[in-house]
Structure formats: structure tokens, C-alpha cells
C-alpha atoms as a PDB file:
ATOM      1  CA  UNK A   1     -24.622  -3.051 -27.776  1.00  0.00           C
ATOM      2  CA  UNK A   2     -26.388  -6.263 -26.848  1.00  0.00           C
ATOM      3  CA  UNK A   3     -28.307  -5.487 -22.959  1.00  0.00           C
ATOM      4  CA  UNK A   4     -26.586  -7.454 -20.374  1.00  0.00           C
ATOM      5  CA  UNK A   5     -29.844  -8.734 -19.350  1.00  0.00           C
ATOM      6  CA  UNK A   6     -30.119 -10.594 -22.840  1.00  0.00           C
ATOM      7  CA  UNK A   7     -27.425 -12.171 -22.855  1.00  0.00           C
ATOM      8  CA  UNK A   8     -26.051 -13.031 -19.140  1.00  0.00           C
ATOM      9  CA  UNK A   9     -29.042 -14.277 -16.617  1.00  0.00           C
ATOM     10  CA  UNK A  10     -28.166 -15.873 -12.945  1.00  0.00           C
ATOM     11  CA  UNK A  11     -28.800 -19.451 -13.092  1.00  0.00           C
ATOM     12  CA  UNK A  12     -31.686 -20.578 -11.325  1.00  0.00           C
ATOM     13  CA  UNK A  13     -31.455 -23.117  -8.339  1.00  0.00           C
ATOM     14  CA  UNK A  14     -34.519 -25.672  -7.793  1.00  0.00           C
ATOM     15  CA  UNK A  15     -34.682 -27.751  -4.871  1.00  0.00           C
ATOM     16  CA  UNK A  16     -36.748 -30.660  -3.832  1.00  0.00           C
ATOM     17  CA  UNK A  17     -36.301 -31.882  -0.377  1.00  0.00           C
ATOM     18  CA  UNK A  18     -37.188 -36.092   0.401  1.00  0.00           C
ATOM     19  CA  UNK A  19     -38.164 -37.828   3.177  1.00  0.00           C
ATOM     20  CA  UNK A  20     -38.638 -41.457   3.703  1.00  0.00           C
ATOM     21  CA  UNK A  21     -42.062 -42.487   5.005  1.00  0.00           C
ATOM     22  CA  UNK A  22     -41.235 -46.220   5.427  1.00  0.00           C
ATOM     23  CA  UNK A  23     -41.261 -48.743   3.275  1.00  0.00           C
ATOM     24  CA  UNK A  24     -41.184 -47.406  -0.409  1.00  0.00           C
ATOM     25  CA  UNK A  25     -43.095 -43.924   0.286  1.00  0.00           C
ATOM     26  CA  UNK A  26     -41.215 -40.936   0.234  1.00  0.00           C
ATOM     27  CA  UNK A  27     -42.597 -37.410   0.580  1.00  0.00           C
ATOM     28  CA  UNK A  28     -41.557 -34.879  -1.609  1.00  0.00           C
ATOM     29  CA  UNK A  29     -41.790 -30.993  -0.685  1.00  0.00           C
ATOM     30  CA  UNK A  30     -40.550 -28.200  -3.184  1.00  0.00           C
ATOM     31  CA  UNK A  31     -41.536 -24.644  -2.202  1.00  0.00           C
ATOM     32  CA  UNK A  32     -44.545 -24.976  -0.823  1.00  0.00           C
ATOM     33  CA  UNK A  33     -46.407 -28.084  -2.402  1.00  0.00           C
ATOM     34  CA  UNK A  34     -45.820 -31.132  -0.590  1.00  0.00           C
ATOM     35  CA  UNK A  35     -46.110 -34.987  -2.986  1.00  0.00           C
ATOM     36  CA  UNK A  36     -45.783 -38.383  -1.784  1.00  0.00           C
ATOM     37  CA  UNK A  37     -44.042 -41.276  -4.370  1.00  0.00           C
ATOM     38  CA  UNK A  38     -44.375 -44.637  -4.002  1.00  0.00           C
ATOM     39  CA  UNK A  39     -44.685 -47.994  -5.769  1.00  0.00           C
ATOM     40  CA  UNK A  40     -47.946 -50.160  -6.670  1.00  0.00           C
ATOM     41  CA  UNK A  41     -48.433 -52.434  -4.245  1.00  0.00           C
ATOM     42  CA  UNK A  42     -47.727 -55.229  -6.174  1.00  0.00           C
ATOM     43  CA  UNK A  43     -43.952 -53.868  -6.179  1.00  0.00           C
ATOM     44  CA  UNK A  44     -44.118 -54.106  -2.051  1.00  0.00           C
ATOM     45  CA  UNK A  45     -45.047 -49.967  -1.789  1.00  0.00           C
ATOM     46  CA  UNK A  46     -48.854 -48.946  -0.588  1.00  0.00           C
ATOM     47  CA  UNK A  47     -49.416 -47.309  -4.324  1.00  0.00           C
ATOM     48  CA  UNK A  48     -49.585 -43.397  -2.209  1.00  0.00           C
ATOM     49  CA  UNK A  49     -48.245 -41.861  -5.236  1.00  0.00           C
ATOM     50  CA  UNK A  50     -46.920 -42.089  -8.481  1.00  0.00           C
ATOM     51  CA  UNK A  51     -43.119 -43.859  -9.364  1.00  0.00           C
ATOM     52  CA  UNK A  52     -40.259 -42.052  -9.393  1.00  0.00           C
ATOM     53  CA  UNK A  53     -40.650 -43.463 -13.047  1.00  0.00           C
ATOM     54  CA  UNK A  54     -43.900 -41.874 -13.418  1.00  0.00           C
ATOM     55  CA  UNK A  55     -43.375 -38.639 -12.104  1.00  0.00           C
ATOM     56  CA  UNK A  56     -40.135 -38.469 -14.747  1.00  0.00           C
ATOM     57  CA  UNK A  57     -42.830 -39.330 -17.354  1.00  0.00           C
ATOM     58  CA  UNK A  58     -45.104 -36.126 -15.614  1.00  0.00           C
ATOM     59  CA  UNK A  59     -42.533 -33.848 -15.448  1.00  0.00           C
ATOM     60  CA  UNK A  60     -41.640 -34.514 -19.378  1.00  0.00           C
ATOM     61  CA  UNK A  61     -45.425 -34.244 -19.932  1.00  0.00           C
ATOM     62  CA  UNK A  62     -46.048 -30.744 -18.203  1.00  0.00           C
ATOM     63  CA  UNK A  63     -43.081 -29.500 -19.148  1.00  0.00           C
ATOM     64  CA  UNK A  64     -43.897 -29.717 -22.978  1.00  0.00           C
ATOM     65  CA  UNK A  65     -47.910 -28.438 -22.028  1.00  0.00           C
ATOM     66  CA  UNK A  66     -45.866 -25.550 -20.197  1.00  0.00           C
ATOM     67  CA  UNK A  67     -43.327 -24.637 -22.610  1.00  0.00           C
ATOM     68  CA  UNK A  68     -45.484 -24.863 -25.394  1.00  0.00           C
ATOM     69  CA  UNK A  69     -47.528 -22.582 -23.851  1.00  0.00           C
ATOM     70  CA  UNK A  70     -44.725 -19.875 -23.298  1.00  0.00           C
ATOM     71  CA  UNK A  71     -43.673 -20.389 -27.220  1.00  0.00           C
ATOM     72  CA  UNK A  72     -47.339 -19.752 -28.414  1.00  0.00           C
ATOM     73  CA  UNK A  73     -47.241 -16.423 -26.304  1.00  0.00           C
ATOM     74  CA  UNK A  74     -43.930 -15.152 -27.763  1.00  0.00           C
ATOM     75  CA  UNK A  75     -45.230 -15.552 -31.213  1.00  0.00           C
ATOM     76  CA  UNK A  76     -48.684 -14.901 -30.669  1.00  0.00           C
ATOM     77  CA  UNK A  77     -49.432 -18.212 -31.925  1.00  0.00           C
ATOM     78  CA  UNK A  78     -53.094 -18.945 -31.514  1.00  0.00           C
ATOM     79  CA  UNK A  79     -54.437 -22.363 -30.335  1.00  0.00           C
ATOM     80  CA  UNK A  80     -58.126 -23.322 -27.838  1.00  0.00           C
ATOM     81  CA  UNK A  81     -56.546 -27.047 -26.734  1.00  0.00           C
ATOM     82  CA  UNK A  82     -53.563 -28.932 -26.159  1.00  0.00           C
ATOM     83  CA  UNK A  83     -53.173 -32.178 -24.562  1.00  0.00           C
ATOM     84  CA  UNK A  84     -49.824 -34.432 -23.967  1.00  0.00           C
ATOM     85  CA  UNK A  85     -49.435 -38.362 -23.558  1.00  0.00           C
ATOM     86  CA  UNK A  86     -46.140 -39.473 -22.606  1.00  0.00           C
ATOM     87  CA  UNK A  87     -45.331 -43.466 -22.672  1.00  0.00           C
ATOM     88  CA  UNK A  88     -41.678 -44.668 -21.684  1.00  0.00           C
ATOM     89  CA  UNK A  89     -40.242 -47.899 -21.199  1.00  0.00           C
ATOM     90  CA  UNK A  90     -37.565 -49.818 -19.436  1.00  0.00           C
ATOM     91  CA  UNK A  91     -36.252 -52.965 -18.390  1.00  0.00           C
ATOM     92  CA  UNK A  92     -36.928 -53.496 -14.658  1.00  0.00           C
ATOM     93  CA  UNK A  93     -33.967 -55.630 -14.695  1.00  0.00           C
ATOM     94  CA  UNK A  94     -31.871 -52.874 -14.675  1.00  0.00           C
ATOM     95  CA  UNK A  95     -33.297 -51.249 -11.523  1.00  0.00           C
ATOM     96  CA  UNK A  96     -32.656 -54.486  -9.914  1.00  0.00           C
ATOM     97  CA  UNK A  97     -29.147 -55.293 -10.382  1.00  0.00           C
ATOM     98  CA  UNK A  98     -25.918 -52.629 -11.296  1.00  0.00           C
ATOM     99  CA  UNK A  99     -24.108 -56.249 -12.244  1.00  0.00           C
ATOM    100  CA  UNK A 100     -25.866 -57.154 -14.784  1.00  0.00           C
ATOM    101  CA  UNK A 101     -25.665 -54.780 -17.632  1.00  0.00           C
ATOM    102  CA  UNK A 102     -29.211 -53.768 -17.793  1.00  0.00           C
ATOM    103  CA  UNK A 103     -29.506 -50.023 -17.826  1.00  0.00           C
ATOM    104  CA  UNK A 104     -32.093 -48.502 -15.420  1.00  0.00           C
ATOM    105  CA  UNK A 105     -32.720 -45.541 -17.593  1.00  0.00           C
ATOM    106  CA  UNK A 106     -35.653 -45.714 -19.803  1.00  0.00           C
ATOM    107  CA  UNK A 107     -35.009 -46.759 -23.377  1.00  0.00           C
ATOM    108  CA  UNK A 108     -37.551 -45.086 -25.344  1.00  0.00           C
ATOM    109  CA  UNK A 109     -39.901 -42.646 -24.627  1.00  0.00           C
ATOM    110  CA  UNK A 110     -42.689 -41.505 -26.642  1.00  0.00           C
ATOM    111  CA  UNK A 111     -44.286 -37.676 -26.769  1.00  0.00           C
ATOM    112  CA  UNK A 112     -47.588 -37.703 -28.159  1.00  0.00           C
ATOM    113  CA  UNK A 113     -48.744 -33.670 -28.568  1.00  0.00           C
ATOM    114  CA  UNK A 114     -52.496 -32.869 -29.881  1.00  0.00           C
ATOM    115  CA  UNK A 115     -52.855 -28.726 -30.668  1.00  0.00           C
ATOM    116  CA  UNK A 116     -56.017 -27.842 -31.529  1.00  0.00           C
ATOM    117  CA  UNK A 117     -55.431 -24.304 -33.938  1.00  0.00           C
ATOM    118  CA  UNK A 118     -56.418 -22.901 -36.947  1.00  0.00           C
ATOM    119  CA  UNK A 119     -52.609 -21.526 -37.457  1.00  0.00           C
ATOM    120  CA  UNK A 120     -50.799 -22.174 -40.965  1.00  0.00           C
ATOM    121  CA  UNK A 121     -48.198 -24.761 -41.251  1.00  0.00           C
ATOM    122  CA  UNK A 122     -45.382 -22.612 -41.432  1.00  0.00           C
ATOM    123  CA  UNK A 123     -46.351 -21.624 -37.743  1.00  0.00           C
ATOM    124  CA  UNK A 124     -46.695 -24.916 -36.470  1.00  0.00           C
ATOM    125  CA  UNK A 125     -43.126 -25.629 -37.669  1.00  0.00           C
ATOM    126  CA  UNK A 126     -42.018 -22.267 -35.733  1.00  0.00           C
ATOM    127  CA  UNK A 127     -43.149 -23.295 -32.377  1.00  0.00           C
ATOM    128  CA  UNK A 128     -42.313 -26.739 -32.862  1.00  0.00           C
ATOM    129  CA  UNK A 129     -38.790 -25.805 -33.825  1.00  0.00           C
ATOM    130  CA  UNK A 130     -38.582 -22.943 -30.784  1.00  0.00           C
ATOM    131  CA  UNK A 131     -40.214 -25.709 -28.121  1.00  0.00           C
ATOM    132  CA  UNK A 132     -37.652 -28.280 -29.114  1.00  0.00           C
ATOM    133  CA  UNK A 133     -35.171 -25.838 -28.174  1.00  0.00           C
ATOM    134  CA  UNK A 134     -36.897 -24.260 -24.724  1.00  0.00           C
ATOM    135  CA  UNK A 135     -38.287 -27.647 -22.725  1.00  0.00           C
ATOM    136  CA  UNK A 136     -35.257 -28.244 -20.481  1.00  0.00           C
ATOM    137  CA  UNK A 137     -37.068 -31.788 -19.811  1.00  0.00           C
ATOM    138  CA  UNK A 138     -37.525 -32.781 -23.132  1.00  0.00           C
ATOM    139  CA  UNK A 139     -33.676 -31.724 -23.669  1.00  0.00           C
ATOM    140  CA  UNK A 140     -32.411 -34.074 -20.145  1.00  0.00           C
ATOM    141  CA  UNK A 141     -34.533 -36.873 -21.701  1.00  0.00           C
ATOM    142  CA  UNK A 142     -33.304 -36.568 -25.439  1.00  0.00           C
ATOM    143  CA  UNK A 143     -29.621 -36.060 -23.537  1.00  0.00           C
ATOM    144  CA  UNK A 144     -30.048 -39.351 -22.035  1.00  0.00           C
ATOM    145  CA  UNK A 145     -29.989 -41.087 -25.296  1.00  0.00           C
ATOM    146  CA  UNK A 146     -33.264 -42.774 -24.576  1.00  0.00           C
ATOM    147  CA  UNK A 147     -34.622 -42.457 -27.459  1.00  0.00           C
ATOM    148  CA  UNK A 148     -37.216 -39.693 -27.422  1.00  0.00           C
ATOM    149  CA  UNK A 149     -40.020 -39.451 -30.003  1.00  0.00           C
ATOM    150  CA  UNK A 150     -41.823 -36.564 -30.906  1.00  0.00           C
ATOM    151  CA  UNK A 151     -45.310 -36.785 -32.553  1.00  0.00           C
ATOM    152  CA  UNK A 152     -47.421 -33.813 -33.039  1.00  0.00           C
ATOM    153  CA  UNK A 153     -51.103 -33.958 -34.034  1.00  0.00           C
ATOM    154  CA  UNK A 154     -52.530 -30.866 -35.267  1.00  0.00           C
ATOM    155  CA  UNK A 155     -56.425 -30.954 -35.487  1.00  0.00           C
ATOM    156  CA  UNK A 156     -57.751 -27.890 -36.842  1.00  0.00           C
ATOM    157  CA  UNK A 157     -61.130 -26.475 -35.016  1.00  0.00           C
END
């Protein structure tokens, strides 16, 4: 008989709490850590923080550094570096008029994931295949049908 545990966890609630700042600055609080967003000031913000656009692109980025991470522990997969790059883009026309067709959303985005290990190939492929099913980030961006690219780079120490 399976354990309960296993197979039926409570869902777990996040919650991020915004408040305008003026202009295009918002502060962010979750727990407590406390961010600011903004836009560059050449989009009328005071460039305080990072985009909402940008921070989408950071959460995909340490999401993938985390959750690789948590794979390599559960199968004792060894590895001394990892690093992420995450490029996305979008037409600003859509985030500028809901009349004119344009999506908003970001229509491709593009994962690049360096692992430094001396682990055979047939592990690589393991935690590649176990991460692409973990990262809930990489799964609400792939779900979005922007186009999401995957490129690992395995250098070998």
C-alpha cells in the first residue's frame, strides 16, 4: 500500500503582496524579503528595479539553477558549477494596445544551462529528463506556448 504522504500532499499557497510607489515603481514583499520593480527610465519609470518582464525572465532562471539542484541531490548526481542565461522576447506593441492583436506574452524564450561534471551521458539525460518535469516555471512558460528552448552545455572539469 502506497503511503498517503506519497501520493496526496496539501497544495502549497505563495503570496506576493504589491504596492504602488508612484509612477511605474511598485514594491514587492513576499515573506519577509521586500523588491522594488520598475521600468528604465527611458520607458518613463526611475529604473529602481528590474521589469515585471525581467523578473519573469529571473524567476525562470533561478528556478532551473534551483531545481536542478534538487534533481542532482535525488540522484546523487555530481557536478562543481552551473550557471543559467535566460533571453526572451516580445513585441512591446502588445503591452501597449489589447486592440490590436499583438500578444503581450513573450514569444520565445531561450534557456541557456552550462553544468560543469564529470558524470556519464546517460546521467545527464536523467536529470535533464527529471528537471524538465520538476521546474514549475519552466512548465508555466512552456504552457504559455511561447516557445521555450532548452540548451544544455555540459563542460567536463
Amino acid at each position: 500500500m502506497a503511503n498517503t504522504t506519497d501520493t496526496v500532499m496539501a497544495k502549497q499557497e505563495r503570496r506576493v503582496r504589491a504596492q504602488w510607489k508612484g509612477n511605474c515603481k511598485v514594491e514587492l514583499k513576499a515573506r519577509s524579503l521586500a523588491w522594488m520593480a520598475d521600468e528604465p527610465k527611458a520607458a518613463g519609470g526611475e529604473d529602481a528595479g528590474p521589469t515585471p518582464r525581467e523578473m519573469a525572465l529571473g524567476a525562470l532562471a533561478a528556478c532551473v539553477t534551483i531545481v536542478t539542484h534538487k534533481v542532482a541531490e535525488d540522484l546523487k548526481f555530481r557536478y562543481s558549477d552551473q550557471s543559467i542565461e535566460v533571453r526572451g522576447t516580445a513585441d512591446p506593441r502588445g503591452a501597449k494596445d489589447a486592440d490590436n492583436g499583438i500578444s503581450p506574452n513573450f514569444d520565445h524564450v531561450q534557456v541557456k544551462i552550462t553544468l560543469v561534471t564529470d558524470e556519464p551521458e546517460e546521467r545527464v539525460a536523467e536529470l535533464k529528463r527529471q528537471h524538465k518535469g520538476r521546474c514549475p516555471i519552466s512548465a508555466l512558460f512552456r504552457e504559455s506556448g511561447c516557445g521555450l528552448e532548452e540548451e544544455w552545455i555540459v563542460k567536463r572539469p
